[in-house]
Every structure is written in structure tokens, then in C-alpha cells.
Protein backbone atom coordinates (compact mmCIF):
# COMPACT_ATOMS: atom_id res chain seq x y z
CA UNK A 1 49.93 57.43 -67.84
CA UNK A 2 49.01 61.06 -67.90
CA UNK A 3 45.34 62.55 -68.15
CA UNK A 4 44.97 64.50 -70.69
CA UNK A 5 43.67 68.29 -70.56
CA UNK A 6 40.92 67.21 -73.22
CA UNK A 7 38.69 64.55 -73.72
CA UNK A 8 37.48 63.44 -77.65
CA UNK A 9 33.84 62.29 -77.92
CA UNK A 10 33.62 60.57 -80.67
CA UNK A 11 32.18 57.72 -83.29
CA UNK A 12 34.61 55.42 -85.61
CA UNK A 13 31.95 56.54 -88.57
CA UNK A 14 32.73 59.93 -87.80
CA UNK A 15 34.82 61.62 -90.63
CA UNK A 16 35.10 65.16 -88.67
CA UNK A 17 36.32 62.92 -85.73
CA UNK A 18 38.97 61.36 -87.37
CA UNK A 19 39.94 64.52 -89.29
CA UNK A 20 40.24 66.31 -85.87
CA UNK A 21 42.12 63.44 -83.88
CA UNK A 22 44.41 63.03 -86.82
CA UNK A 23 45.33 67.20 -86.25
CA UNK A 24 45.40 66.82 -83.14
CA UNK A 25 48.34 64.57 -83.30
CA UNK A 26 49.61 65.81 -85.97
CA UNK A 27 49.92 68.98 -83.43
CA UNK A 28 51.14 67.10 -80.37
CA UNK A 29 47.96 67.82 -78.37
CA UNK A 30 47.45 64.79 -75.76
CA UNK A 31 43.82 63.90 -75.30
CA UNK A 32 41.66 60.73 -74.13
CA UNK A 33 38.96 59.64 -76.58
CA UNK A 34 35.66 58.13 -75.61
CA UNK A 35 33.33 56.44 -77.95
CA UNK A 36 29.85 57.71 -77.55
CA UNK A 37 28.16 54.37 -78.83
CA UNK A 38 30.15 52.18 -76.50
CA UNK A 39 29.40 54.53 -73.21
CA UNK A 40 26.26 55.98 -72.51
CA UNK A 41 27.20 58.32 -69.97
CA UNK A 42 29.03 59.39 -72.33
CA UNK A 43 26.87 59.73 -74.98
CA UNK A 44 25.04 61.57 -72.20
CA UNK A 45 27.07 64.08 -71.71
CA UNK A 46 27.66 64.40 -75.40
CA UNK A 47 23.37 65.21 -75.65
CA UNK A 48 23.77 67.66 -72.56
CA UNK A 49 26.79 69.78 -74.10
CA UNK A 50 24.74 69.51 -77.43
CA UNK A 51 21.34 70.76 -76.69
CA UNK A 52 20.17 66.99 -76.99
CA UNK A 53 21.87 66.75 -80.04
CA UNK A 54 24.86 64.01 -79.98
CA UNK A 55 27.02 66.07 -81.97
CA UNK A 56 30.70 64.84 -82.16
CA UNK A 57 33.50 65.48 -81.94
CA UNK A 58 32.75 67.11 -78.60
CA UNK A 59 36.02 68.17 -76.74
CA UNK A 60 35.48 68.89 -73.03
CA UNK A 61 38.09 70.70 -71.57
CA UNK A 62 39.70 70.24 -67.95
CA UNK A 63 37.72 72.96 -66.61
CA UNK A 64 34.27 71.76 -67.84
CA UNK A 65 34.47 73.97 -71.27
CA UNK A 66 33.54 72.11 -74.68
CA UNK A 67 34.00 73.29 -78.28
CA UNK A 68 31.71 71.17 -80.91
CA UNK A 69 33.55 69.72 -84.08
CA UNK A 70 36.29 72.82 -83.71
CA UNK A 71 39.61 73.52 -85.45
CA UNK A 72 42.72 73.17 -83.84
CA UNK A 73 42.98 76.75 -83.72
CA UNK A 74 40.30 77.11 -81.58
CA UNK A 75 41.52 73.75 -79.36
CA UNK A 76 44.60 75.57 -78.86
CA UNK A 77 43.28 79.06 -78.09
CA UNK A 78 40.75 77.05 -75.50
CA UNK A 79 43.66 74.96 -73.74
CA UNK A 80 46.10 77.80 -73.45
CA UNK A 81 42.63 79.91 -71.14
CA UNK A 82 42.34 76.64 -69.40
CA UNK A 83 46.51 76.37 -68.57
């Protein structure tokens, strides 16, 4: 198993989540998803990235970078500065 270059914060309520994981793959971008309600460091860092807000999807980026509910565009443009 690989690590992935992103990691999905997410909820399985979450429409924009699904919507983005579902491009994502559509795309052939690898990430790991992490459910905020079933990890609370997660949903941590998810409140940290967000002002206190836990916004999802959160994508946080090998280097440390995040984008809030983005478009793949913007996933893409963000991997290829982080490559």
C-alpha cells in the first residue's frame, strides 16, 4: 500500500464530500480518507485548518497545504506545486 499525496476529511452525510471523492476517482487522484466523527484528532485538525470551523471536505496536502471543499481543478493545480 502506497500513501497517498492527499488526505480527505470527511463525513458520510457530507454531499460535497462524496461529490469530491467521487471526482477524484473519477480523475485517478489517490488519496486516504479520514472520517472526522470517528477520529478526533482528526476532527482536530479539521477545526485548526478551518478557523474552528469543521468544514469538510478538507484536503491536506503532503506538504502541510489544505484547500476547503475545492474543485479538482484546484486539487490538481495544488498537487502538481507539491510534486
Amino acid at each position: 500500500m502506497t500513501v497517498a499525496d492527499v488526505t480527505m476529511y470527511s463525513t458520510t452525510w457530507c454531499s460535497y464530500c462524496k461529490r469530491l471523492k467521487t471526482m477524484l476517482e473519477r480523475e485517478g487522484i489517490a488519496f486516504d480518507e479520514v472520517n472526522i466523527e470517528l477520529d478526533e484528532a482528526a476532527a482536530d485538525l479539521v477545526m485548526k485548518v478551518n478557523g474552528g470551523n469543521q468544514t469538510v471536505p478538507t484536503l491536506v496536502f503532503a506538504d502541510g497545504s489544505a484547500l476547503t471543499n475545492p474543485s479538482v481543478a484546484q486539487v490538481k493545480e495544488q498537487l502538481a506545486s507539491v510534486a
